[in-house]
PDB file of N, CA and C in Angstrom:
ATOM      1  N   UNK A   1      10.222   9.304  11.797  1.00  0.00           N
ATOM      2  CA  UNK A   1       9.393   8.689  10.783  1.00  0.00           C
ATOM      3  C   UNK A   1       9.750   9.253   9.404  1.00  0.00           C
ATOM      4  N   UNK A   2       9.529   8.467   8.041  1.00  0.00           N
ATOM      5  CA  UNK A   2       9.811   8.606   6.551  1.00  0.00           C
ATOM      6  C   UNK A   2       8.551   9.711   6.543  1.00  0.00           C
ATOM      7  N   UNK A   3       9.168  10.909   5.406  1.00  0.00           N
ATOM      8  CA  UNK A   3       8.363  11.262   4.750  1.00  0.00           C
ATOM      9  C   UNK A   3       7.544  10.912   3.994  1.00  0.00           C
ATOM     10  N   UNK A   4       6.515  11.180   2.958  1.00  0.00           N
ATOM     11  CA  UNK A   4       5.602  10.712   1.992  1.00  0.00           C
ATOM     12  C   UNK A   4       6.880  10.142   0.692  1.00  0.00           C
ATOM     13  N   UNK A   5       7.816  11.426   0.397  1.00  0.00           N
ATOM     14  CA  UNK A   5       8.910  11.652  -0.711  1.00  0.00           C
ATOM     15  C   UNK A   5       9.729  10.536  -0.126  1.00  0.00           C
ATOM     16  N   UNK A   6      10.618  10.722   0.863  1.00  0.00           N
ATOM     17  CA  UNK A   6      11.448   9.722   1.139  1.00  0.00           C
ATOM     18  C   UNK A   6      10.678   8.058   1.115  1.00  0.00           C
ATOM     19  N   UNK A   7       9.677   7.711   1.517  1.00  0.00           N
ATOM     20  CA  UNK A   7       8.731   6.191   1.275  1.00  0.00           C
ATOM     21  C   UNK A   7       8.972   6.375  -0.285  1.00  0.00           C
ATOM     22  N   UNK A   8       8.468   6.882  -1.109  1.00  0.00           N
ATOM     23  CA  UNK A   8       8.662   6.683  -2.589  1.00  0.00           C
ATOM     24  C   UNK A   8      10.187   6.652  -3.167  1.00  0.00           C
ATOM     25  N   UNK A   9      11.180   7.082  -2.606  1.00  0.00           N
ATOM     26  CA  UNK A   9      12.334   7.064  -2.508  1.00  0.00           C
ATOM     27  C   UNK A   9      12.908   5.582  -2.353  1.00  0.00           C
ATOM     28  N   UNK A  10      12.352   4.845  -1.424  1.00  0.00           N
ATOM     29  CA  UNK A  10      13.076   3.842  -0.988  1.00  0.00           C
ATOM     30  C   UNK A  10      12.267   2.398  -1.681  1.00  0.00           C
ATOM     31  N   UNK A  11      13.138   1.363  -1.552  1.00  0.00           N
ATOM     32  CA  UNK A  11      12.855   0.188  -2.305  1.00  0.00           C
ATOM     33  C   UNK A  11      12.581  -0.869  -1.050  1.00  0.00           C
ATOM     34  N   UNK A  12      11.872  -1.992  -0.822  1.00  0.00           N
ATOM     35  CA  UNK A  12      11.651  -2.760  -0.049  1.00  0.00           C
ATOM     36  C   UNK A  12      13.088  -3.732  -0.105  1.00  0.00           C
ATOM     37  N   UNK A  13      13.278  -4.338   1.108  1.00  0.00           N
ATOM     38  CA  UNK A  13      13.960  -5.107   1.482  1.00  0.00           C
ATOM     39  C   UNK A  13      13.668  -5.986   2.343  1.00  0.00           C
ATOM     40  N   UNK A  14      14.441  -7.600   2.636  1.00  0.00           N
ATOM     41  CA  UNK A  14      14.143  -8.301   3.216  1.00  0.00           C
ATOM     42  C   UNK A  14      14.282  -8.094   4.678  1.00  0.00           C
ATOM     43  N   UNK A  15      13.032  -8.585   5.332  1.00  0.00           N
ATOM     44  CA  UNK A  15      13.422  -8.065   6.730  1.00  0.00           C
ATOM     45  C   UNK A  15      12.852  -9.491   7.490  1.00  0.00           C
ATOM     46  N   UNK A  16      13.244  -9.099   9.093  1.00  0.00           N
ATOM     47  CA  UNK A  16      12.842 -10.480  10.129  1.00  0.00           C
ATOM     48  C   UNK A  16      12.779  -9.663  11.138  1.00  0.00           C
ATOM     49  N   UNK A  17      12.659 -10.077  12.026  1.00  0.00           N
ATOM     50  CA  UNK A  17      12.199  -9.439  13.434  1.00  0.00           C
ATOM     51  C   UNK A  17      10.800  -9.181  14.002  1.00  0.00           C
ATOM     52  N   UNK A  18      10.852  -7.976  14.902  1.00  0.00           N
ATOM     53  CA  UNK A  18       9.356  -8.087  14.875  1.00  0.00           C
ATOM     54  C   UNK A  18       8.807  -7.305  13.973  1.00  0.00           C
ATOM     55  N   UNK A  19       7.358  -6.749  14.258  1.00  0.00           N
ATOM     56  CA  UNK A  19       7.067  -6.060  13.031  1.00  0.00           C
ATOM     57  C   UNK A  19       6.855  -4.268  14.330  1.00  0.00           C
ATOM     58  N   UNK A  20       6.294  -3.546  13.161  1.00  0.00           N
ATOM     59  CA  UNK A  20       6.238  -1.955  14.079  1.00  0.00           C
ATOM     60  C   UNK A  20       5.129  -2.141  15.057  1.00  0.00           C
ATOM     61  N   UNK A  21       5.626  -1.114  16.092  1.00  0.00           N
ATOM     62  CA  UNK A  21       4.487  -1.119  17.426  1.00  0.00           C
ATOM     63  C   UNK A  21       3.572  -0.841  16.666  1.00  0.00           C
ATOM     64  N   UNK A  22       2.365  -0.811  17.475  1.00  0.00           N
ATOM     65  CA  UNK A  22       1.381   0.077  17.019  1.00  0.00           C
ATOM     66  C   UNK A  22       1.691   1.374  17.129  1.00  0.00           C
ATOM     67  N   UNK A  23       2.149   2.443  17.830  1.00  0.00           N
ATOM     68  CA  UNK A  23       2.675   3.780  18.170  1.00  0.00           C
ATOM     69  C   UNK A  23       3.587   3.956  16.594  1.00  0.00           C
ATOM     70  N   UNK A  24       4.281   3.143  16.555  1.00  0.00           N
ATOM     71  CA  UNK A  24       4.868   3.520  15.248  1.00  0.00           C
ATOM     72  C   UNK A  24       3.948   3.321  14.085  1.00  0.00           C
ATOM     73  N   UNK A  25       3.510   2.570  13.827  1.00  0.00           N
ATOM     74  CA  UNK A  25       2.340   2.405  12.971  1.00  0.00           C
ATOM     75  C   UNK A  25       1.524   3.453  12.575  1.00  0.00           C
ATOM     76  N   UNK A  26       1.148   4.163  13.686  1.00  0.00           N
ATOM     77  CA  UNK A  26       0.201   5.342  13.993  1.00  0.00           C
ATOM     78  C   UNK A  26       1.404   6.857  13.803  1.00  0.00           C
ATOM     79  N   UNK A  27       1.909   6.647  13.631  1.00  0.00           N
ATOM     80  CA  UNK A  27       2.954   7.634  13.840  1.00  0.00           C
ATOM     81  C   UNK A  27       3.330   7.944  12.397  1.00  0.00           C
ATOM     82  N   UNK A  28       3.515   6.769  11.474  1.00  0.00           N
ATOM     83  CA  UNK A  28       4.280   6.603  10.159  1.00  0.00           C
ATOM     84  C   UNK A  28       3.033   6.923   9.387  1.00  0.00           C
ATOM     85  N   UNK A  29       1.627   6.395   9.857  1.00  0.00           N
ATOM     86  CA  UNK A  29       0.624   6.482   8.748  1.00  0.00           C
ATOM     87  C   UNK A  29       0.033   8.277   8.377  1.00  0.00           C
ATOM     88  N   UNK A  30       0.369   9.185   9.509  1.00  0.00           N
ATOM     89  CA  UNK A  30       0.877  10.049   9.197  1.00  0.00           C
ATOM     90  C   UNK A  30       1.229  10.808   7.769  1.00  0.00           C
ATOM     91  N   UNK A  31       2.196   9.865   6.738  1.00  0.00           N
ATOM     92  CA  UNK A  31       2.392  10.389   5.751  1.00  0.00           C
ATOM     93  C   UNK A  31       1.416   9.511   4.866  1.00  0.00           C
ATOM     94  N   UNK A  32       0.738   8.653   4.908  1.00  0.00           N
ATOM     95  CA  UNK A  32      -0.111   8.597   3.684  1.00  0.00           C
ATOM     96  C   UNK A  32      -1.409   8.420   4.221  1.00  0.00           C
ATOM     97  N   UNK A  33      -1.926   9.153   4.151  1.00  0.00           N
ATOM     98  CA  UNK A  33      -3.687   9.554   4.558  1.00  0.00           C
ATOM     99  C   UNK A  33      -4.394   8.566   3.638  1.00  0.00           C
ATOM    100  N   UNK A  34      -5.374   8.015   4.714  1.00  0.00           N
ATOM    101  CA  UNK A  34      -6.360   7.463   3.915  1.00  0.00           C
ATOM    102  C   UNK A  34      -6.063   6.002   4.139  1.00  0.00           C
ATOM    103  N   UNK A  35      -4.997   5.631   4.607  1.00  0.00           N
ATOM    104  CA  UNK A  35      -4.575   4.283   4.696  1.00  0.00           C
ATOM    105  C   UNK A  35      -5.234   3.748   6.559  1.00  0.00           C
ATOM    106  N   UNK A  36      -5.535   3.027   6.631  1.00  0.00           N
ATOM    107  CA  UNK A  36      -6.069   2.127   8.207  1.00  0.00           C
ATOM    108  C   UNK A  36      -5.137   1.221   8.507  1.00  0.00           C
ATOM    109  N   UNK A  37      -5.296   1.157  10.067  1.00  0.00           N
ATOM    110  CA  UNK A  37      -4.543   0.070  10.305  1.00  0.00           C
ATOM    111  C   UNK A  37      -5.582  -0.884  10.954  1.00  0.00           C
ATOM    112  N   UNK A  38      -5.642  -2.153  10.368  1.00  0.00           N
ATOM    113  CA  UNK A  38      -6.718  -3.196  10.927  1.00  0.00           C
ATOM    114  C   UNK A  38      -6.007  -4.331  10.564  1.00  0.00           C
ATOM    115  N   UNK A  39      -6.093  -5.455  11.563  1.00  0.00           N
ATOM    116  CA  UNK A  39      -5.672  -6.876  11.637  1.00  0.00           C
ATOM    117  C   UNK A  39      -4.244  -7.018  11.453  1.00  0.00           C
ATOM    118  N   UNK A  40      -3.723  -6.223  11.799  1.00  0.00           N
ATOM    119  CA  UNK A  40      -2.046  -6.672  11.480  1.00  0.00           C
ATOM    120  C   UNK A  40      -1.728  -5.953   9.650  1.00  0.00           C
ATOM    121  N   UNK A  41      -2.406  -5.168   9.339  1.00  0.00           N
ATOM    122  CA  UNK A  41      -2.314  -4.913   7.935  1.00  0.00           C
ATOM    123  C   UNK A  41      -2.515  -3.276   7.638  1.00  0.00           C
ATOM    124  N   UNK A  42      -1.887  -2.485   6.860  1.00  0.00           N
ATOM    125  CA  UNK A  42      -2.319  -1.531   5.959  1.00  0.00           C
ATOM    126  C   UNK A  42      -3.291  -1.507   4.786  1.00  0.00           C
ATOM    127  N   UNK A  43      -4.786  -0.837   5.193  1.00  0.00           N
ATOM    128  CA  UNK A  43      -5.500  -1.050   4.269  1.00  0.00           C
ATOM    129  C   UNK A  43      -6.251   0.019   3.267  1.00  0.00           C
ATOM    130  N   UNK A  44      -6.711  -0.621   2.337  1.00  0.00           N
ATOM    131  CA  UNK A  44      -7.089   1.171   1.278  1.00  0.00           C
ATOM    132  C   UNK A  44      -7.920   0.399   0.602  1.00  0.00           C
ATOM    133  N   UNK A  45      -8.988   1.284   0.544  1.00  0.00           N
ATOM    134  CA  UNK A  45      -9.793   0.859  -1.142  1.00  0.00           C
ATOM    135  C   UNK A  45      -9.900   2.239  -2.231  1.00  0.00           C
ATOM    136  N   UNK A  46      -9.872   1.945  -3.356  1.00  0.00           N
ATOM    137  CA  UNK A  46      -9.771   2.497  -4.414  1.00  0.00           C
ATOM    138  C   UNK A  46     -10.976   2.299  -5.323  1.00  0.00           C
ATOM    139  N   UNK A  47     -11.627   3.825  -5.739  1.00  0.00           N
ATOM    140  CA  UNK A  47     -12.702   3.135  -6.346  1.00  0.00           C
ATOM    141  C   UNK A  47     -12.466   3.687  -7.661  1.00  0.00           C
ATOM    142  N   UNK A  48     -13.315   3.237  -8.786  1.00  0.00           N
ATOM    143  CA  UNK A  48     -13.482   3.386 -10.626  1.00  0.00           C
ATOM    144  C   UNK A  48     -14.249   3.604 -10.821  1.00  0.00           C
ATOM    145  N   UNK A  49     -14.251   4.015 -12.294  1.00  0.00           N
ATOM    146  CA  UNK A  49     -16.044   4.598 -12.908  1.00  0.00           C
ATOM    147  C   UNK A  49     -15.785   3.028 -13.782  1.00  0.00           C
ATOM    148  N   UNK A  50     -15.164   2.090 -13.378  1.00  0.00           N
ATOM    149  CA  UNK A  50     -16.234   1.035 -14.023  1.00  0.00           C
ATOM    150  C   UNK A  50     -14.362  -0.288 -14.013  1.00  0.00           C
ATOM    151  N   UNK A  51     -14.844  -1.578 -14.700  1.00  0.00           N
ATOM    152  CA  UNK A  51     -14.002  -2.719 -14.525  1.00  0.00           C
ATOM    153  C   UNK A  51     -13.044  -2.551 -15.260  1.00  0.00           C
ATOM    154  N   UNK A  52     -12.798  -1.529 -16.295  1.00  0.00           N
ATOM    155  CA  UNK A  52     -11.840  -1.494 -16.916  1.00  0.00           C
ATOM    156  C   UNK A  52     -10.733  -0.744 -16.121  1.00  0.00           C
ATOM    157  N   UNK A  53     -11.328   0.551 -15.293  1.00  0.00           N
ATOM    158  CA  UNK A  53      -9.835   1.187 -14.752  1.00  0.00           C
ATOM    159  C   UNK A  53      -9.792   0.365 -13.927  1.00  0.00           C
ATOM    160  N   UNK A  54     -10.690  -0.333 -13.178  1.00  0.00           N
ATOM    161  CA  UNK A  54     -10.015  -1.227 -11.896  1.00  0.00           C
ATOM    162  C   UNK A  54      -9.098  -1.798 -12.450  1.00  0.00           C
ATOM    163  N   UNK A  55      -9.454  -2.665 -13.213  1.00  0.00           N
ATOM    164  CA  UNK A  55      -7.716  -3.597 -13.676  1.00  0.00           C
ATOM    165  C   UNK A  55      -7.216  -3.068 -14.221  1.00  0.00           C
ATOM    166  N   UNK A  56      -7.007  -1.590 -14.673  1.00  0.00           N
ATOM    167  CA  UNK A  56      -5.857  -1.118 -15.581  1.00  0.00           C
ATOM    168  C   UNK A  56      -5.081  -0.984 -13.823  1.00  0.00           C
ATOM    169  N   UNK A  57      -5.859   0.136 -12.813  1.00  0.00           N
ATOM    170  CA  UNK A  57      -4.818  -0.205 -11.758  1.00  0.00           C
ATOM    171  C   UNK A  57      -4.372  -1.238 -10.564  1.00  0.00           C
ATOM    172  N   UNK A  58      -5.133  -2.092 -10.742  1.00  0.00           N
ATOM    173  CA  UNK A  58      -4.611  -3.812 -10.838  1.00  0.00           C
ATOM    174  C   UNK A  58      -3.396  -4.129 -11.027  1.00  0.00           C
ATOM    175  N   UNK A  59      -3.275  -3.985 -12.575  1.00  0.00           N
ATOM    176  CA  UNK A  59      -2.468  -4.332 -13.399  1.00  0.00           C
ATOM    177  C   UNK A  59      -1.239  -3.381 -13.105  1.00  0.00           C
ATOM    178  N   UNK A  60      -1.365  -2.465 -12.913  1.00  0.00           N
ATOM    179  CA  UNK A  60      -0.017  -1.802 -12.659  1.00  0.00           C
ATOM    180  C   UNK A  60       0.214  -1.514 -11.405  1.00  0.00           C
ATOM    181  N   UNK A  61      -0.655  -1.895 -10.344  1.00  0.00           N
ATOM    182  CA  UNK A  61      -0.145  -2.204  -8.783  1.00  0.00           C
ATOM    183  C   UNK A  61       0.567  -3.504  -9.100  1.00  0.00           C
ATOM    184  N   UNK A  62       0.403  -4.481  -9.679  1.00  0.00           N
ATOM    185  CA  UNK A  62       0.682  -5.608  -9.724  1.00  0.00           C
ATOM    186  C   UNK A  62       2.377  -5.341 -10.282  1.00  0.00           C
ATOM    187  N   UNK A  63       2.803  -5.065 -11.150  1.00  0.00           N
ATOM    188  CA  UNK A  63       4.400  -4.753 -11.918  1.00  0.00           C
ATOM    189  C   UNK A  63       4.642  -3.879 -10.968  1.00  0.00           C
ATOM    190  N   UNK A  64       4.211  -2.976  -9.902  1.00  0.00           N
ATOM    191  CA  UNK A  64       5.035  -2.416  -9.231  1.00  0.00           C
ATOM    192  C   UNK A  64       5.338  -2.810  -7.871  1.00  0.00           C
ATOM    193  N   UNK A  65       4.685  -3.808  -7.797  1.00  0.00           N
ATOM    194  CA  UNK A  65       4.718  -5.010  -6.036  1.00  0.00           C
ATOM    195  C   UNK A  65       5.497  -5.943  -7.071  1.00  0.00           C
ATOM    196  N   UNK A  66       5.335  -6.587  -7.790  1.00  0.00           N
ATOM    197  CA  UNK A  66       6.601  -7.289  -8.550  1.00  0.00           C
ATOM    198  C   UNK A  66       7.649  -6.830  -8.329  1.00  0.00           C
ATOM    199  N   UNK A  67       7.643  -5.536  -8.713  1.00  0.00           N
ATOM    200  CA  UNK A  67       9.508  -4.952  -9.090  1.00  0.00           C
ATOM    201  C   UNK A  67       9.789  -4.845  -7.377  1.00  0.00           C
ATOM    202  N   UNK A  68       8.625  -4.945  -6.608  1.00  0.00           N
ATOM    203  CA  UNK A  68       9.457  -4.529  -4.938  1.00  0.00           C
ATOM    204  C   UNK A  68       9.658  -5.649  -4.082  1.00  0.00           C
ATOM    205  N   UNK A  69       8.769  -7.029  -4.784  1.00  0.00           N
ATOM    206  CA  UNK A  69       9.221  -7.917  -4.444  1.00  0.00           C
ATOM    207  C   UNK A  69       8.103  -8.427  -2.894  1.00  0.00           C
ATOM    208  N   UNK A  70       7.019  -7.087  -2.951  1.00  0.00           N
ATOM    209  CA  UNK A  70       6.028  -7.157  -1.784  1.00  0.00           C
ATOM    210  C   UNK A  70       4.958  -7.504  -2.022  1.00  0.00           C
ATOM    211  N   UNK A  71       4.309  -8.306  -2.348  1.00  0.00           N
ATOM    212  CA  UNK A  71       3.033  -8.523  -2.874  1.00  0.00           C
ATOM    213  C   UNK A  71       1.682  -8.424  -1.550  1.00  0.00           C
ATOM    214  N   UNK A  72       0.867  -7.409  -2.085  1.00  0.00           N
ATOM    215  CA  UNK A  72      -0.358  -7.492  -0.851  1.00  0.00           C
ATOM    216  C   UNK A  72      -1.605  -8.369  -1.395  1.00  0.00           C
ATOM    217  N   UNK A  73      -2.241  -8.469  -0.532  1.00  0.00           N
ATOM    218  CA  UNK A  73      -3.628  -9.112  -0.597  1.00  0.00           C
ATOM    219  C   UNK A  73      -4.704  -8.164  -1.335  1.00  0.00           C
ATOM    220  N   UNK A  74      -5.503  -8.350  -2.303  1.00  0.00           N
ATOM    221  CA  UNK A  74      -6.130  -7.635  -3.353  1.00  0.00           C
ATOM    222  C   UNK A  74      -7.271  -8.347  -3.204  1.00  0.00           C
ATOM    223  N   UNK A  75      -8.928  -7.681  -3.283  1.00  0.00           N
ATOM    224  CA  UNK A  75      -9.643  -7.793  -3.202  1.00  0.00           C
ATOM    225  C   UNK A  75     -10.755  -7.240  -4.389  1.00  0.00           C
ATOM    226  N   UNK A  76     -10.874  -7.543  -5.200  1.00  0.00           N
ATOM    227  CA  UNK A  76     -10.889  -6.541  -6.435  1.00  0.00           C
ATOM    228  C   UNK A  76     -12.227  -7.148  -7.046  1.00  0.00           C
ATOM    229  N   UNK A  77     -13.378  -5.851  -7.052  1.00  0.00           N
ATOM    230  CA  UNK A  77     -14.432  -5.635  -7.600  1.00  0.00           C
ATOM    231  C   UNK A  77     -15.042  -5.116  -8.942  1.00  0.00           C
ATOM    232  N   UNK A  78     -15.984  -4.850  -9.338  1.00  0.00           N
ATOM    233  CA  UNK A  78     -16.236  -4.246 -10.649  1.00  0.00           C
ATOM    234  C   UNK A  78     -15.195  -2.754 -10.581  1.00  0.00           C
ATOM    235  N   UNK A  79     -16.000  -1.719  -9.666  1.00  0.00           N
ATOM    236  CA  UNK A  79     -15.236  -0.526  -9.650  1.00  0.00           C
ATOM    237  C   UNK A  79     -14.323  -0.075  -8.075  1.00  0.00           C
ATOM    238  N   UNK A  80     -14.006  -0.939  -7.903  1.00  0.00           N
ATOM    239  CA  UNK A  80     -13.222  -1.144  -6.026  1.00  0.00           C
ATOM    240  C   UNK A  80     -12.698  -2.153  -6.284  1.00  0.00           C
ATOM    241  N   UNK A  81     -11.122  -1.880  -5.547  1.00  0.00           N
ATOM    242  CA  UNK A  81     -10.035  -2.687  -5.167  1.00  0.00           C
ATOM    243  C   UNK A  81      -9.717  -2.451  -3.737  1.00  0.00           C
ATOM    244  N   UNK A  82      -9.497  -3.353  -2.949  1.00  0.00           N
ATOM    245  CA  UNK A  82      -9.036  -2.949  -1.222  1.00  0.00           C
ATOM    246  C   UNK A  82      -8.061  -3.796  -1.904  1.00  0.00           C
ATOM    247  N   UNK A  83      -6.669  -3.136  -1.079  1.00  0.00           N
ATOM    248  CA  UNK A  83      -5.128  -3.405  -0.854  1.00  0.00           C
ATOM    249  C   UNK A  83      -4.925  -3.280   0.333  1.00  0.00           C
ATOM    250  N   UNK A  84      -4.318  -4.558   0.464  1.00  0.00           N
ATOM    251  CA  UNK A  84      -4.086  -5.144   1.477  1.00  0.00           C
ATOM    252  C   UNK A  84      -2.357  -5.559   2.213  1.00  0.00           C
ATOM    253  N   UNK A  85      -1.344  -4.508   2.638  1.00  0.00           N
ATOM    254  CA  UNK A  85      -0.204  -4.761   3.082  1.00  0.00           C
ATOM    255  C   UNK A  85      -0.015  -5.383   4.146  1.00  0.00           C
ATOM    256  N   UNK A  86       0.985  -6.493   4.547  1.00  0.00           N
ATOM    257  CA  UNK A  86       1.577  -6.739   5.338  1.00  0.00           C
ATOM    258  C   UNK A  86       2.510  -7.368   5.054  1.00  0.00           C
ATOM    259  N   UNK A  87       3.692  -7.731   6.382  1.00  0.00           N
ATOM    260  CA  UNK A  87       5.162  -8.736   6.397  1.00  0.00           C
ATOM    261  C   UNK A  87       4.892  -9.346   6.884  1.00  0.00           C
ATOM    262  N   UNK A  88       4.866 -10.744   5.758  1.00  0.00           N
ATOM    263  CA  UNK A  88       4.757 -12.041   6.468  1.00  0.00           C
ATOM    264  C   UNK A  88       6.246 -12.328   7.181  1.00  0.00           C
ATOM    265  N   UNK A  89       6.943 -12.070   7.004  1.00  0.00           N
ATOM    266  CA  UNK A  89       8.355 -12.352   8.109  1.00  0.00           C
ATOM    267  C   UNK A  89       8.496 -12.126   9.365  1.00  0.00           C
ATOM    268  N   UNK A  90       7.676 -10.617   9.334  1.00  0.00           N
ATOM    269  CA  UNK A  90       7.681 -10.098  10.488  1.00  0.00           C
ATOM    270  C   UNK A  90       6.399 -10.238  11.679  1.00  0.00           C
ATOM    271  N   UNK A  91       5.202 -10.849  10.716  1.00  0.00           N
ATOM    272  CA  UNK A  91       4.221 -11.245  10.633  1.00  0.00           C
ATOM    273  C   UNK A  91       3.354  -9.879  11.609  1.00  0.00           C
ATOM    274  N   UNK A  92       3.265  -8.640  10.805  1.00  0.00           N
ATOM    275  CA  UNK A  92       2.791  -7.787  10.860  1.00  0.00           C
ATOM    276  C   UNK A  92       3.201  -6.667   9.973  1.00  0.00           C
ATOM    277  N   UNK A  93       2.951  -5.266  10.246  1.00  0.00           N
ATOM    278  CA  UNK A  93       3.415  -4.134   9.578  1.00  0.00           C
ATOM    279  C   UNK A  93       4.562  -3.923   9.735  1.00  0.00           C
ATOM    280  N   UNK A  94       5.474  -3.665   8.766  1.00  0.00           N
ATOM    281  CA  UNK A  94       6.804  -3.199   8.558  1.00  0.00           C
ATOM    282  C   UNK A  94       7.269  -1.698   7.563  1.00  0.00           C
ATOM    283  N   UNK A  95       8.362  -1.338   7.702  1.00  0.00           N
ATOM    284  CA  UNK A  95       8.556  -0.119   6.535  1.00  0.00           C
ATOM    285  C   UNK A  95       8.276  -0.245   5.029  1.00  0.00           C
ATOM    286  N   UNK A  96       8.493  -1.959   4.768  1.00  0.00           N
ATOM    287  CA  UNK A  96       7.960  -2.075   3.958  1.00  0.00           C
ATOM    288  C   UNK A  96       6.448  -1.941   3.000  1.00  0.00           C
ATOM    289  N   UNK A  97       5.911  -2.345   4.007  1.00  0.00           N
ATOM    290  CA  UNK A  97       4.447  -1.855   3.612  1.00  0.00           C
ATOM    291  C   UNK A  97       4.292  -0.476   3.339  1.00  0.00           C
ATOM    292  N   UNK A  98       4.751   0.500   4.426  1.00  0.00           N
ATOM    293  CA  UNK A  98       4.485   1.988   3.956  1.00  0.00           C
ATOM    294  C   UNK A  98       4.977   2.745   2.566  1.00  0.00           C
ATOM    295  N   UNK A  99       6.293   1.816   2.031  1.00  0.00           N
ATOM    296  CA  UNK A  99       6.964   1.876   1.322  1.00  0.00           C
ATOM    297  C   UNK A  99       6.008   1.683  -0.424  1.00  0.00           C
ATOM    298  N   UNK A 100       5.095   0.732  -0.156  1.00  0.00           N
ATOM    299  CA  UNK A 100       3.999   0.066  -1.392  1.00  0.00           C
ATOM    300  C   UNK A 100       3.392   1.099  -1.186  1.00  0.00           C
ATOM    301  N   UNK A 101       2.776   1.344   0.008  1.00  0.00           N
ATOM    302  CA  UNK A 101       1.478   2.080   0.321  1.00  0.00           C
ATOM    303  C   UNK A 101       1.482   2.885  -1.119  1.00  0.00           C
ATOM    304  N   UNK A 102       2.532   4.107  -0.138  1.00  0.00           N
ATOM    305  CA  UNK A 102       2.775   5.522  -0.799  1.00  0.00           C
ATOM    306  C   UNK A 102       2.618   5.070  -2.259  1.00  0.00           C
ATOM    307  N   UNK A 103       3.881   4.223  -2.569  1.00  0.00           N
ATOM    308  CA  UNK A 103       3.605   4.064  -4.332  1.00  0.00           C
ATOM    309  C   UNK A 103       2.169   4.003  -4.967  1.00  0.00           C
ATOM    310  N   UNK A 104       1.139   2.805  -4.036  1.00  0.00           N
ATOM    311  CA  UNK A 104      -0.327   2.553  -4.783  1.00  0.00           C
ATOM    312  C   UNK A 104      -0.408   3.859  -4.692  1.00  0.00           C
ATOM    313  N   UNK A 105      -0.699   4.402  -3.963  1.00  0.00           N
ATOM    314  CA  UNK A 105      -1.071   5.937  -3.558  1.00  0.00           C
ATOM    315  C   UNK A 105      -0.577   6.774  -4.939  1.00  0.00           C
ATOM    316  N   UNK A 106       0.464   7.082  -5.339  1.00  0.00           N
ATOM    317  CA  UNK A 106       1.131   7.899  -6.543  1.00  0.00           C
ATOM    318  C   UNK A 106       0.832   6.878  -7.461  1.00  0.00           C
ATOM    319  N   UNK A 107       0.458   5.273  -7.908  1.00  0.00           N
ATOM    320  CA  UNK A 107       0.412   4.692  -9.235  1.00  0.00           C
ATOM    321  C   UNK A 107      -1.494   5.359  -9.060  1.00  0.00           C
ATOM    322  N   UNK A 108      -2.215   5.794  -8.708  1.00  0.00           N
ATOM    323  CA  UNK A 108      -3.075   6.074  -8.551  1.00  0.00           C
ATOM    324  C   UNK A 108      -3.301   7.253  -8.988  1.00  0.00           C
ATOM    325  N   UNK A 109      -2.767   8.219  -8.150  1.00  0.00           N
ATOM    326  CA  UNK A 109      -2.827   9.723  -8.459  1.00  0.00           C
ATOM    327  C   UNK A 109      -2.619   9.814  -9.923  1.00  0.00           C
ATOM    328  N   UNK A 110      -1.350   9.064 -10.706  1.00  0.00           N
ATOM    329  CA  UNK A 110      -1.026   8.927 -11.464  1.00  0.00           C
ATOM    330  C   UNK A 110      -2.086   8.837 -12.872  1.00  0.00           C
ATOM    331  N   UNK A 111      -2.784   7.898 -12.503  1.00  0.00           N
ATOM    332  CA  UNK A 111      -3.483   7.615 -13.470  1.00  0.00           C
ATOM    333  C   UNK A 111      -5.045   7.969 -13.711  1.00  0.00           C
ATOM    334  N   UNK A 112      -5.380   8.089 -12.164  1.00  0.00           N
ATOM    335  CA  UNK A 112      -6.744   9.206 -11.826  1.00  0.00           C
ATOM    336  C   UNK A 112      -6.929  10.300 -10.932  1.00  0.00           C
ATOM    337  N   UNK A 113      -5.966  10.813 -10.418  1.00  0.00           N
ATOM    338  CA  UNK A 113      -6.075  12.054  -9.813  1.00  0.00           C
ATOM    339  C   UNK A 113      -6.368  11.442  -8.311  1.00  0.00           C
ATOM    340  N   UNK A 114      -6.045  12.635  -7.347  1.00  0.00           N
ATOM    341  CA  UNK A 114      -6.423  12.146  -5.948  1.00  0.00           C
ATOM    342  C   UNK A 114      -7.314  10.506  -5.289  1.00  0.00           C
ATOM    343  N   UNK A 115      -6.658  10.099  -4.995  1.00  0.00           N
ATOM    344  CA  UNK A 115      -7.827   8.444  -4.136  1.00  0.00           C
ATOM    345  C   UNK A 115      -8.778   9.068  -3.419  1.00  0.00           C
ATOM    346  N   UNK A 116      -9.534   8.153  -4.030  1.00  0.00           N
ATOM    347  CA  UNK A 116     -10.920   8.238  -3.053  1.00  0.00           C
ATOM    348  C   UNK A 116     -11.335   6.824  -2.327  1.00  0.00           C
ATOM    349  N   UNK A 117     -11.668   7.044  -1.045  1.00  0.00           N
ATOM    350  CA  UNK A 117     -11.985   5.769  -0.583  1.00  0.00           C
ATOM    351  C   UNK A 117     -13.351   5.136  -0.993  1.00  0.00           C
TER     352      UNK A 117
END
């Protein structure tokens, strides 16, 4: 399995096949705490002291699933956002997803210190 460093390391790519067991799933989530696995998806919520940081990190989850070309499912409240990964190709979890994860995870830390669910 990828480290936390090596997932931030790597860039998404197109994939097909199937998607990860669950064993791998459970195995990989490992490096980013805090993340669930439910419905075929990697999930997180993120909370704010109010609507402005939510969409400031909105807004810059958004340019950084752009630049990877992975876009997740966003659910986004006054001060809570749930992010929502999966491969539709693979039509489940892939490396890719862990690959976003980690990043929301560091565009986060980034801008408010440790996630809180």
């Amino acid at each position: 399995m990828l480290t936390l460093a090596e997932l931030l390391q790597r860039h998404c790519r197109p994939l097909d096949g199937p998607p990860m067991t669950p064993e791998a799933v459970a195995a990989q989530a490992r490096a980013i705490p805090g993340w669930r696995h439910e419905s075929g998806c990697l999930v997180r919520a993120y909370r704010f002291a109010n609507y402005y940081e939510t969409m400031a990190f909105v807004n810059a989850l958004a340019f950084m699933v752009h630049r990877e070309d992975h876009h997740p499912d966003l659910l986004v409240s006054y001060d809570r956002c749930e992010v929502r990964f999966s491969t539709h190709s693979v039509r489940g979890i892939s490396e890719n997803d862990f690959i976003c994860a980690a990043k929301a995870d560091a565009l986060f830390a980034q801008q408010f210190g440790p996630a809180a669910a």
